[in-house]
N, C-alpha and C. Protein backbone atom coordinates (compact mmCIF):
# COMPACT_ATOMS: atom_id res chain seq x y z
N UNK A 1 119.24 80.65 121.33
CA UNK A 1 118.02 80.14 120.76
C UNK A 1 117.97 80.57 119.30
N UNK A 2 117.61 79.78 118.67
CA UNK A 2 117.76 79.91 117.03
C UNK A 2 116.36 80.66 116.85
N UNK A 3 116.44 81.29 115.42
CA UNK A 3 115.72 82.07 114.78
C UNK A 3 113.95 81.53 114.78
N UNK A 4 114.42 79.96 114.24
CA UNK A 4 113.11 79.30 113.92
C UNK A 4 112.42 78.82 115.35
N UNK A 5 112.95 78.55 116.83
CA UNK A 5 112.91 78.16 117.81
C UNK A 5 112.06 79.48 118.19
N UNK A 6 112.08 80.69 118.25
CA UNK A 6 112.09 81.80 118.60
C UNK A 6 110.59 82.51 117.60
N UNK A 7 110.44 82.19 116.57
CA UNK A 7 109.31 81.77 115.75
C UNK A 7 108.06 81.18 116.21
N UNK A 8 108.58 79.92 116.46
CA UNK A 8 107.49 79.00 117.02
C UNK A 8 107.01 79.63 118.38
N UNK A 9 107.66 80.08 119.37
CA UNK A 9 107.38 80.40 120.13
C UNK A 9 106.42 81.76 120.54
N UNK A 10 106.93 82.60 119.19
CA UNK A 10 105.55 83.59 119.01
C UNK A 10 104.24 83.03 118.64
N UNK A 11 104.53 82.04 117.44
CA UNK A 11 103.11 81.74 116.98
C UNK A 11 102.71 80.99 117.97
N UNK A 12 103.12 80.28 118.56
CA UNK A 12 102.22 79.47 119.37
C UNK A 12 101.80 80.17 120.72
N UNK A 13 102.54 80.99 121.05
CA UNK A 13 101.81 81.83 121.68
C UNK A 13 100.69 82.71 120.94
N UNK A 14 100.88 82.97 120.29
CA UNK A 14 99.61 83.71 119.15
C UNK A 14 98.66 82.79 118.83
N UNK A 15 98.28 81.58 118.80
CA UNK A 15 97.80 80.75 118.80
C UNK A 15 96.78 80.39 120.04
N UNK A 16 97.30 80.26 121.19
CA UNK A 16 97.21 80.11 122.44
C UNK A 16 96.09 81.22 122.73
N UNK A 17 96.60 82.65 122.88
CA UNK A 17 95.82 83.67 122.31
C UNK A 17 94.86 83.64 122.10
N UNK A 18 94.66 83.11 120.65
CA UNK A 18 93.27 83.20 119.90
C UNK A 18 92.53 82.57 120.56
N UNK A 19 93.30 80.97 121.12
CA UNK A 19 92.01 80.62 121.63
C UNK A 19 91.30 80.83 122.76
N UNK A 20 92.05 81.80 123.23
CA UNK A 20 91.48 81.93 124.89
C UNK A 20 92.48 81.35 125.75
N UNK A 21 93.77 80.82 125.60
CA UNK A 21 93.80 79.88 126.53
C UNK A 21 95.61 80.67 126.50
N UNK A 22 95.30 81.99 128.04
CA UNK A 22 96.02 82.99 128.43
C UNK A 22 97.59 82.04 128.79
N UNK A 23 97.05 81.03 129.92
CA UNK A 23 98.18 80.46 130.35
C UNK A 23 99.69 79.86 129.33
N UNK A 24 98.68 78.96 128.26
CA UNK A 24 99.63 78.49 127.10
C UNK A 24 100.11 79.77 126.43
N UNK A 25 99.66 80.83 126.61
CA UNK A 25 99.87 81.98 125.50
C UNK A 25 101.28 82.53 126.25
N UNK A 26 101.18 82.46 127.61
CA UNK A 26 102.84 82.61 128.38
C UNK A 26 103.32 81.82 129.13
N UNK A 27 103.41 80.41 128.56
CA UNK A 27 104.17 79.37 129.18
C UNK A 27 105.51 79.86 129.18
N UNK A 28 106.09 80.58 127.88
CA UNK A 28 107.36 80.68 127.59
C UNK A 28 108.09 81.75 128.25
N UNK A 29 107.46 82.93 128.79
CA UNK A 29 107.34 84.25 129.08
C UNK A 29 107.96 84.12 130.31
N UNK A 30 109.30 84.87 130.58
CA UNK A 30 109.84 85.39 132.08
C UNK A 30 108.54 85.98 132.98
N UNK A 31 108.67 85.33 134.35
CA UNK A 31 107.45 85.54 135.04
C UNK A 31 107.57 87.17 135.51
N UNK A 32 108.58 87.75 134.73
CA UNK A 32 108.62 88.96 135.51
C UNK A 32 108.15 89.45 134.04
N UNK A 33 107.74 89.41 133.21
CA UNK A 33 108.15 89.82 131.81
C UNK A 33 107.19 91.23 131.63
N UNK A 34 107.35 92.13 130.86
CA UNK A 34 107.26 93.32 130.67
C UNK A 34 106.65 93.44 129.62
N UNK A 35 104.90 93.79 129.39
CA UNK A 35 104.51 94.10 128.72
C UNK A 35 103.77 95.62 127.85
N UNK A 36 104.16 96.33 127.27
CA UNK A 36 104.58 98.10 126.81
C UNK A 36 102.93 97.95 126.38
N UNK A 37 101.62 98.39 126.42
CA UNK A 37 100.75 98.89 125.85
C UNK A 37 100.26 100.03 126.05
N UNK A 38 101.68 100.92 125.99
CA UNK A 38 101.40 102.09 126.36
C UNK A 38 100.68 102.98 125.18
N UNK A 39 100.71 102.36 124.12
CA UNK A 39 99.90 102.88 122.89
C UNK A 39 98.53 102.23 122.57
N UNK A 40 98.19 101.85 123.65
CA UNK A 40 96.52 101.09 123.67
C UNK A 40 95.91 102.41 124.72
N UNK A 41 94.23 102.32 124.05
CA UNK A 41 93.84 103.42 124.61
C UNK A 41 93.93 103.58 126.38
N UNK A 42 94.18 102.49 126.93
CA UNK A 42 94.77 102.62 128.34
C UNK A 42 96.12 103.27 128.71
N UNK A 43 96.71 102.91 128.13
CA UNK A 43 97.99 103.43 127.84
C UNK A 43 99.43 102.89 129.08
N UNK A 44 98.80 101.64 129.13
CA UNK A 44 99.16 100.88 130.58
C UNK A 44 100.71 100.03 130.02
N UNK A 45 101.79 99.84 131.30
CA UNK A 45 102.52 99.03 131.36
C UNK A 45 102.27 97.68 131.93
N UNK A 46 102.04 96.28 131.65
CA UNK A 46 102.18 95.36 132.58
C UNK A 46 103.00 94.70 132.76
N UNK A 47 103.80 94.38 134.01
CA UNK A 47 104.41 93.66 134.75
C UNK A 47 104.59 92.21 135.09
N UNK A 48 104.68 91.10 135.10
CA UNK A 48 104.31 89.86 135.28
C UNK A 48 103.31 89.13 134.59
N UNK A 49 103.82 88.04 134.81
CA UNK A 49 102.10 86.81 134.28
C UNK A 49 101.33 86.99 134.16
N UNK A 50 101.04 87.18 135.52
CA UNK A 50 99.78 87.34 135.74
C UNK A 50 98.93 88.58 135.88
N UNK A 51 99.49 89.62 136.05
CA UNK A 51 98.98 91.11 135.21
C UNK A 51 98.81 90.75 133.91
N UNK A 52 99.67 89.92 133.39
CA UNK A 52 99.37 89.91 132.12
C UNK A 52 98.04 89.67 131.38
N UNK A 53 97.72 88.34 131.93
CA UNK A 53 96.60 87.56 132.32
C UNK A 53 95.57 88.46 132.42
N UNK A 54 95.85 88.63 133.55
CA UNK A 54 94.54 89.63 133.86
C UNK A 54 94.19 90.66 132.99
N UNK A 55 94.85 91.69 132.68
CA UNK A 55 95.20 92.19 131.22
C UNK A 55 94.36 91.91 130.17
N UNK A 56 94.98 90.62 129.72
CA UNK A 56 94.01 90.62 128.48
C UNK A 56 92.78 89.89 128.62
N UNK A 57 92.64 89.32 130.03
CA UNK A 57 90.98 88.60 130.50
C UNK A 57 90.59 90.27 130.09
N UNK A 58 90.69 90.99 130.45
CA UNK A 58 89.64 92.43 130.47
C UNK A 58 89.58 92.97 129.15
N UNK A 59 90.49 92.85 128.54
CA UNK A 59 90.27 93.48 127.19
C UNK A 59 89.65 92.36 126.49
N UNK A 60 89.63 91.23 126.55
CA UNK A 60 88.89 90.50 125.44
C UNK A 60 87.16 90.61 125.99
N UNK A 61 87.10 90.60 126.89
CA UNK A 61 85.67 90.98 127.69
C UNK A 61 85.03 91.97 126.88
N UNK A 62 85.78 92.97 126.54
CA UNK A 62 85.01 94.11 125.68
C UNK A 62 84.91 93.92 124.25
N UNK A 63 85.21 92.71 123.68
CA UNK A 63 85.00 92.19 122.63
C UNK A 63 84.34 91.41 122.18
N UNK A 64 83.05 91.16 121.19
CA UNK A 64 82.58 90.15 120.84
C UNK A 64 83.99 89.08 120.00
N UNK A 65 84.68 89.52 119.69
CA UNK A 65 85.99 88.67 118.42
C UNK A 65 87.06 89.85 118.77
N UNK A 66 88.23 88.93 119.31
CA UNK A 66 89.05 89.70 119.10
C UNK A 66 90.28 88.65 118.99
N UNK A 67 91.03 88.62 117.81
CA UNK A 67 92.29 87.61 117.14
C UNK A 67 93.33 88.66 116.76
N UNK A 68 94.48 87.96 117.18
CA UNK A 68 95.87 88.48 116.18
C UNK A 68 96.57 87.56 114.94
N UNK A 69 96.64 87.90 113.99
CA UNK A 69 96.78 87.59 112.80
C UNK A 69 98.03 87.73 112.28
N UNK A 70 99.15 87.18 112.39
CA UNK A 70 100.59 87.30 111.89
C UNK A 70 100.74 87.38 110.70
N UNK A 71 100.91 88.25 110.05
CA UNK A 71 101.70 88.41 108.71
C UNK A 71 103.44 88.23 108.27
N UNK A 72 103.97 88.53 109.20
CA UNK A 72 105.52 88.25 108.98
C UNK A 72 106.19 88.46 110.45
N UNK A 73 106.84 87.26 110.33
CA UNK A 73 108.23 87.31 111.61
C UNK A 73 109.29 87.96 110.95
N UNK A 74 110.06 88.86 111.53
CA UNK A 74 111.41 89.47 111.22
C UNK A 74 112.27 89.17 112.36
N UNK A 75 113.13 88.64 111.91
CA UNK A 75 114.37 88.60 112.80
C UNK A 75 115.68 89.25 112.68
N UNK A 76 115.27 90.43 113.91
CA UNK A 76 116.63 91.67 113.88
C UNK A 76 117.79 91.54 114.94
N UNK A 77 118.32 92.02 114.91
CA UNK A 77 119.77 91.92 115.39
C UNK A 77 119.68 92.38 117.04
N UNK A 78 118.47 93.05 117.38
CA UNK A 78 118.38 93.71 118.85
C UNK A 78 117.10 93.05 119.14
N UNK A 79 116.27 92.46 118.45
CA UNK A 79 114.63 91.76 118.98
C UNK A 79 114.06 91.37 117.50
N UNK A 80 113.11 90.52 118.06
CA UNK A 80 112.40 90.12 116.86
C UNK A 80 110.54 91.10 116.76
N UNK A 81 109.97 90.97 115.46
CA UNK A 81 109.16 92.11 115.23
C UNK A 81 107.88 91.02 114.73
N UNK A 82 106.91 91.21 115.34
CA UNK A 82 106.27 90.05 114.61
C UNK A 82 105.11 91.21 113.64
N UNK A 83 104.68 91.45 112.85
CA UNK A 83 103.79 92.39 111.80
C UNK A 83 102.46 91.56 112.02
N UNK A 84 101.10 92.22 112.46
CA UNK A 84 100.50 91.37 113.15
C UNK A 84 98.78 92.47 112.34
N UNK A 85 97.97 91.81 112.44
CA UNK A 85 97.03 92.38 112.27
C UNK A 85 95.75 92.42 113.36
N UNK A 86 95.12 93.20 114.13
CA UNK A 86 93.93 92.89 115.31
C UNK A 86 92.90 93.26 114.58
N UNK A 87 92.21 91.76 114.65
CA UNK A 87 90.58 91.76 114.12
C UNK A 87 89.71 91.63 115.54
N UNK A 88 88.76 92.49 115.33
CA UNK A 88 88.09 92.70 116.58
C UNK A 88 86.68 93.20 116.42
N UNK A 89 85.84 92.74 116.78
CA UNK A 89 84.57 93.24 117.08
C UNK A 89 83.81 93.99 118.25
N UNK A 90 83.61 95.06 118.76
CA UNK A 90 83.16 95.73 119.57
C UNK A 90 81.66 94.89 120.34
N UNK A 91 81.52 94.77 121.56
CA UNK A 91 80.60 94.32 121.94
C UNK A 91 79.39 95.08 121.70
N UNK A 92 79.68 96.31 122.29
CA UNK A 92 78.16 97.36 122.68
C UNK A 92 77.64 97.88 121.19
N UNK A 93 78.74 98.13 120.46
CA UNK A 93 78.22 98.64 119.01
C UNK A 93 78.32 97.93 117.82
N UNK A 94 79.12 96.97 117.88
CA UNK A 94 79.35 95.97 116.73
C UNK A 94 79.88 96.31 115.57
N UNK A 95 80.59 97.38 115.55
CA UNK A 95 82.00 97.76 115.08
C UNK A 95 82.80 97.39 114.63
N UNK A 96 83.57 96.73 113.57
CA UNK A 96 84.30 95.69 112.88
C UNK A 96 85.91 96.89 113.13
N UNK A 97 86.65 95.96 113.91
CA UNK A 97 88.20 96.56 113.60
C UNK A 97 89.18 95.89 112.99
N UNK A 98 90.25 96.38 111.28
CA UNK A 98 90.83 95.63 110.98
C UNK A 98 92.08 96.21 111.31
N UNK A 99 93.12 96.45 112.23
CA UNK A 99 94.29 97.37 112.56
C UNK A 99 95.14 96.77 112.48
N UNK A 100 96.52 96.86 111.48
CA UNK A 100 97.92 96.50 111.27
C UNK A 100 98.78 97.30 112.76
N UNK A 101 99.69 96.33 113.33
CA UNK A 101 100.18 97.24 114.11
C UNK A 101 101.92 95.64 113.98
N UNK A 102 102.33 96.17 115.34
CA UNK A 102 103.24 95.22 114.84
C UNK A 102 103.98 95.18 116.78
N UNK A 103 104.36 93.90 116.89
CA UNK A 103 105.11 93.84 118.78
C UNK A 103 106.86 93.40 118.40
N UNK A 104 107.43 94.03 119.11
CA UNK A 104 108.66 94.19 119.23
C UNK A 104 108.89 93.19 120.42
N UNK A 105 109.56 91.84 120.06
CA UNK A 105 109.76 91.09 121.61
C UNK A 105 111.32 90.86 121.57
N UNK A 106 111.78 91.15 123.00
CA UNK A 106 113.22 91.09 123.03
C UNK A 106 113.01 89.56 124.24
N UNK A 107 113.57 88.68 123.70
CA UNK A 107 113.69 87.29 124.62
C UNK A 107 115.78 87.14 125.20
N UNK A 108 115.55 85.94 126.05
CA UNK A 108 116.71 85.55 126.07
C UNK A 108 116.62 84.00 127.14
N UNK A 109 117.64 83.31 126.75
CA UNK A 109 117.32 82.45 127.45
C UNK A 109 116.37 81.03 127.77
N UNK A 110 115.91 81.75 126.35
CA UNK A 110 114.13 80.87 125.58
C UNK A 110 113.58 81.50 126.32
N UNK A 111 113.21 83.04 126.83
CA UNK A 111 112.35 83.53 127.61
C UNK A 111 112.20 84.77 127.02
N UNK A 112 110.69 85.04 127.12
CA UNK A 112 110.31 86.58 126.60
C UNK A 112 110.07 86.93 127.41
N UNK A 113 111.40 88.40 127.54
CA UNK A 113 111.21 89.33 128.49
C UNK A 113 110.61 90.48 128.84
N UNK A 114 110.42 90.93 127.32
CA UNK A 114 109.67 92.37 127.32
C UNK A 114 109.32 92.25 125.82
N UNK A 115 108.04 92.99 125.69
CA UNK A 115 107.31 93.14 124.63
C UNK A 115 106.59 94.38 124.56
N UNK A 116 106.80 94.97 123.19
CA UNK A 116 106.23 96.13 123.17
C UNK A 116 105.26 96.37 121.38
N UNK A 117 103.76 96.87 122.31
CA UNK A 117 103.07 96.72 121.17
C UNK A 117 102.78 98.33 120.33
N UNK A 118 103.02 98.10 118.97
CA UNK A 118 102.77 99.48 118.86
C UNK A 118 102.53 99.44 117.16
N UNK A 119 101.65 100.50 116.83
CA UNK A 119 100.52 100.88 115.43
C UNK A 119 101.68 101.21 114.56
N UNK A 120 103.04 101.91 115.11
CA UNK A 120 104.20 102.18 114.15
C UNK A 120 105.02 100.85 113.80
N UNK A 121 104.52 100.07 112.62
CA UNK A 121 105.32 99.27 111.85
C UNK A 121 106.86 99.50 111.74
N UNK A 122 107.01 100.99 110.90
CA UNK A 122 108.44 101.13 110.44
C UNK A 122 109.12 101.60 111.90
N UNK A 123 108.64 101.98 113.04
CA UNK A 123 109.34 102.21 114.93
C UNK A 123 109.61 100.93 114.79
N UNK A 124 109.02 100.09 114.78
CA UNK A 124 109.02 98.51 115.60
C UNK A 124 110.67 98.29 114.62
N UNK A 125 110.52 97.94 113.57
CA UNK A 125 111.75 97.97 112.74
C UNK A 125 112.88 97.88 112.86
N UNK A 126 113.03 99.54 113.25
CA UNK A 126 114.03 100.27 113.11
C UNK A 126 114.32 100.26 114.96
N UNK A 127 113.28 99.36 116.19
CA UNK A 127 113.93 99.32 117.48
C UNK A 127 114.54 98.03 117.41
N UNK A 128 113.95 97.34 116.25
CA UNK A 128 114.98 95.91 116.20
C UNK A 128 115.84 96.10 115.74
N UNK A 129 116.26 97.06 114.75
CA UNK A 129 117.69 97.35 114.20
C UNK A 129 117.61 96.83 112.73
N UNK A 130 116.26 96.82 112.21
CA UNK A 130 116.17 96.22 110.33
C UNK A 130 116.13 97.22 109.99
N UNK A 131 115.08 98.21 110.31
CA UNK A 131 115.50 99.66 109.13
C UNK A 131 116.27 100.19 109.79
């Protein structure tokens, strides 16, 4: 799968995302696929689709606004890094969050298998093999 193929397939899942609409957001996604938020204050691994799903039905629940914002695709030699920004609004207190963080997705096959989200920019990087 080419670079730009592999692109589209983040944003439009990032896309999908924003709007709510979980299913399009992992059309592309191995149904077993592996998602790392072990650096979210849960500190949870999920497993499949539909954990997935479920997943982020609950975390957007606690949000009045909550979007991911791509700033740059990198394409490294072991996964691609997408540099991402989470804008988010807190329901109960109304709290404005602007947090740079960045997901490490290793695909194959036109399938994303595992993804890992995490606040260390230059980690994400250097697990794709750019720095």
């Amino acid at each position: 799968m080419s670079t730009e193929d592999r692109r589209e397939i983040y944003i439009t899942g990032y896309e999908a995302f924003n709007n709510g609409d979980f299913t399009g957001a992992i059309r592309t996604f191995d149904p077993e696929v592996e998602w790392d938020f072990s650096e979210m204050p849960d500190g949870r691994i999920v497993r499949g689709t539909d954990e997935l799903r479920d997943y982020w039905a609950t975390l957007i629940d606690t949000w009045d606004e909550f979007r991911v914002e791509v700033e740059e695709f990198v394409d490294g030699p072991q996964a691609d890094v997408t540099l991402v920004r989470l804008i988010a609004t807190a329901r109960t207190s109304g709290l404005r969050f602007d947090d740079p963080a960045a997901l490490v997705w290793e695909s194959s096959e036109g399938r994303v298998k595992r993804v890992r989200f995490t606040h260390d920019r230059d980690a994400a990087l250097r697990d794709a093999g750019v720095a």
